[in-house]
Protein backbone atom coordinates (compact mmCIF):
# COMPACT_ATOMS: atom_id res chain seq x y z
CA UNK A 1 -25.21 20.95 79.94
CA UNK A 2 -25.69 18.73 82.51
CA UNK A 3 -28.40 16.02 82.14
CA UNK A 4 -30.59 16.16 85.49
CA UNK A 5 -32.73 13.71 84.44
CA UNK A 6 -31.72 10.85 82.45
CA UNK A 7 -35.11 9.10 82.80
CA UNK A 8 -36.79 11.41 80.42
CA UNK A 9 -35.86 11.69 76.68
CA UNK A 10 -35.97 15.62 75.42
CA UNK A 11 -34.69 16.71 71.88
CA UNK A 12 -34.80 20.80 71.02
CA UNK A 13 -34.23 22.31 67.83
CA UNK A 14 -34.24 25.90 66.94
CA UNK A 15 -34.68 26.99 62.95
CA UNK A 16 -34.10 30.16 62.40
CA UNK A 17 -34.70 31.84 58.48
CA UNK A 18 -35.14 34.52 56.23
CA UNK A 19 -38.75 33.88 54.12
CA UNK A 20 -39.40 34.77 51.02
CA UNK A 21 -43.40 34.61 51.13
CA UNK A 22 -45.67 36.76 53.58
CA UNK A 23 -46.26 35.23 56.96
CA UNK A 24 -49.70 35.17 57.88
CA UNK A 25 -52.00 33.26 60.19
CA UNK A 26 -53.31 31.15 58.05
CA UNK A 27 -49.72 30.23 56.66
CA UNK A 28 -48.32 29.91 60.15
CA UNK A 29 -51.55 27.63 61.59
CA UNK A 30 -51.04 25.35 57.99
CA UNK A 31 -47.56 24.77 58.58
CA UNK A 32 -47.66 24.43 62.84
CA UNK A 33 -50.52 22.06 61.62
CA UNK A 34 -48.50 19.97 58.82
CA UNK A 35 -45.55 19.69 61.00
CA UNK A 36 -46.70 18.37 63.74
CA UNK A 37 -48.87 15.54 61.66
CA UNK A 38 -46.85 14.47 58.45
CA UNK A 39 -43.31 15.86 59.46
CA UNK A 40 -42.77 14.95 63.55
CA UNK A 41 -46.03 12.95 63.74
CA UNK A 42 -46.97 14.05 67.19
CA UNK A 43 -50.25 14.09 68.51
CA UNK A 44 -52.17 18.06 69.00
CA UNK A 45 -53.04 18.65 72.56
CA UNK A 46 -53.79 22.25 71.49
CA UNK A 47 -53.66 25.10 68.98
CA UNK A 48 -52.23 25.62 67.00
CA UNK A 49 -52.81 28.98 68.77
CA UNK A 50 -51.48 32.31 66.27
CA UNK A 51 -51.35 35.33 68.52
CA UNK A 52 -49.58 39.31 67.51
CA UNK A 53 -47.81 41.14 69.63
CA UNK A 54 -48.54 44.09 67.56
CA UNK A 55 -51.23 45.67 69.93
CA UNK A 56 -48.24 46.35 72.67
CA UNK A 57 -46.60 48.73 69.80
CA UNK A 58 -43.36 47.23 69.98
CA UNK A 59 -41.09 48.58 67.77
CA UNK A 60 -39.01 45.75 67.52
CA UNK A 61 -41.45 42.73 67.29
CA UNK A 62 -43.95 43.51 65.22
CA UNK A 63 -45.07 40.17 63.49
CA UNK A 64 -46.95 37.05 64.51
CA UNK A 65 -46.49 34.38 66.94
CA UNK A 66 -48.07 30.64 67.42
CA UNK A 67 -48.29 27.81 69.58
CA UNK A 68 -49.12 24.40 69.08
CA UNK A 69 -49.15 21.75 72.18
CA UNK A 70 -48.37 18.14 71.72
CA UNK A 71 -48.76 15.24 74.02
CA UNK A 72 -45.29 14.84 73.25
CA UNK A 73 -43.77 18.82 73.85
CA UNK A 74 -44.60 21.46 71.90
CA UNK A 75 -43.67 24.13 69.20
CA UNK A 76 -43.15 28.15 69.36
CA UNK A 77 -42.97 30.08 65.90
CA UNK A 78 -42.27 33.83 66.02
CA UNK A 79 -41.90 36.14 63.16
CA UNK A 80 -40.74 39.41 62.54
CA UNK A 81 -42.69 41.17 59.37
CA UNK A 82 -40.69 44.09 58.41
CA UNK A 83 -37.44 41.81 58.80
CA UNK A 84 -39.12 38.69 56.72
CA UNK A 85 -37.18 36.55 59.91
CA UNK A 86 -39.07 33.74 61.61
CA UNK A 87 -37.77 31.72 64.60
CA UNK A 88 -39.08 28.01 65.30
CA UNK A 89 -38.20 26.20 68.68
CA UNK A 90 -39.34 22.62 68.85
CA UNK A 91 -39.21 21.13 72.64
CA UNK A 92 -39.59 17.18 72.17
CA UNK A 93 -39.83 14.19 74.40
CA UNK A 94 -40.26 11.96 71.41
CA UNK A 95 -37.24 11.59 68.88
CA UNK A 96 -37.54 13.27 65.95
CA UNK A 97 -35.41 14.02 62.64
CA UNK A 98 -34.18 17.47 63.02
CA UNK A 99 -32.69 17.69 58.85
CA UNK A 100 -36.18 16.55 57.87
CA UNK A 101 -37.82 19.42 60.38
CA UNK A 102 -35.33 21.66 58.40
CA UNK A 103 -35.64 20.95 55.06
CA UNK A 104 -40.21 20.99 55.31
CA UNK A 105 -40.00 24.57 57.36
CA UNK A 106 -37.17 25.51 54.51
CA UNK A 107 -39.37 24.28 51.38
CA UNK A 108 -42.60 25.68 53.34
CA UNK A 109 -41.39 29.31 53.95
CA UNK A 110 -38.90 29.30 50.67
CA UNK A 111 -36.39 30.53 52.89
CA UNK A 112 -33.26 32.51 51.46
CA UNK A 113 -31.31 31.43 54.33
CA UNK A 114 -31.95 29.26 57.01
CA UNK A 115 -29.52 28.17 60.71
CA UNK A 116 -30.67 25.92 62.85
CA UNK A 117 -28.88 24.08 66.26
CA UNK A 118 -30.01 20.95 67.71
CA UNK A 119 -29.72 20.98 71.76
């Protein structure tokens, strides 16, 4: 992809993963929440917001979603309950170590598998 502007530093990493434990919003505000401070060390604008989509009855998605706003970006954590699949897209304009990112939201969720792509 072409960079249009060079100026401005931007890291993303999606984590995809398969948890072991049941995602709730507690669990999904703690770890939004202990990301951002001990793992990326980023600064909380706002949320961490946890939101369902489960009131639109969609078959598919039926799970819970957060938010969390940094000065620096922000992060967007979906999961999928009767699939025990969460997605986790970090946007950053601050540089960050994606394997550590990995490894805390792999140890947090005791993931049987986890994928993950830097862009």
């Amino acid at each position: 992809m072409k960079n249009l502007e060079p100026k401005i530093f931007r890291q993303r990493l999606i984590i995809e993963g398969k948890q072991r434990i049941k995602i709730t919003p507690q669990l999904i505000k703690e770890y939004l929440t202990k990301l951002t401070v001990d793992i990326l060390h980023m600064r909380i604008q706002i949320g961490p917001i946890i939101f369902s989509p489960n009131k639109f009855r969609n078959p598919l998605h039926h799970g819970l979603n957060g938010f969390i706003g940094w000065v620096e970006s922000g992060g967007q954590f979906y999961s999928w309950d009767k699939l025990n699949f969460f997605t986790m897209d970090i946007y950053s304009c601050k540089k960050f170590n994606p394997k550590k990112v990995v490894k805390f939201t792999k140890e947090f969720f005791k993931t049987e598998e986890i994928a993950y792509k830097e862009i």
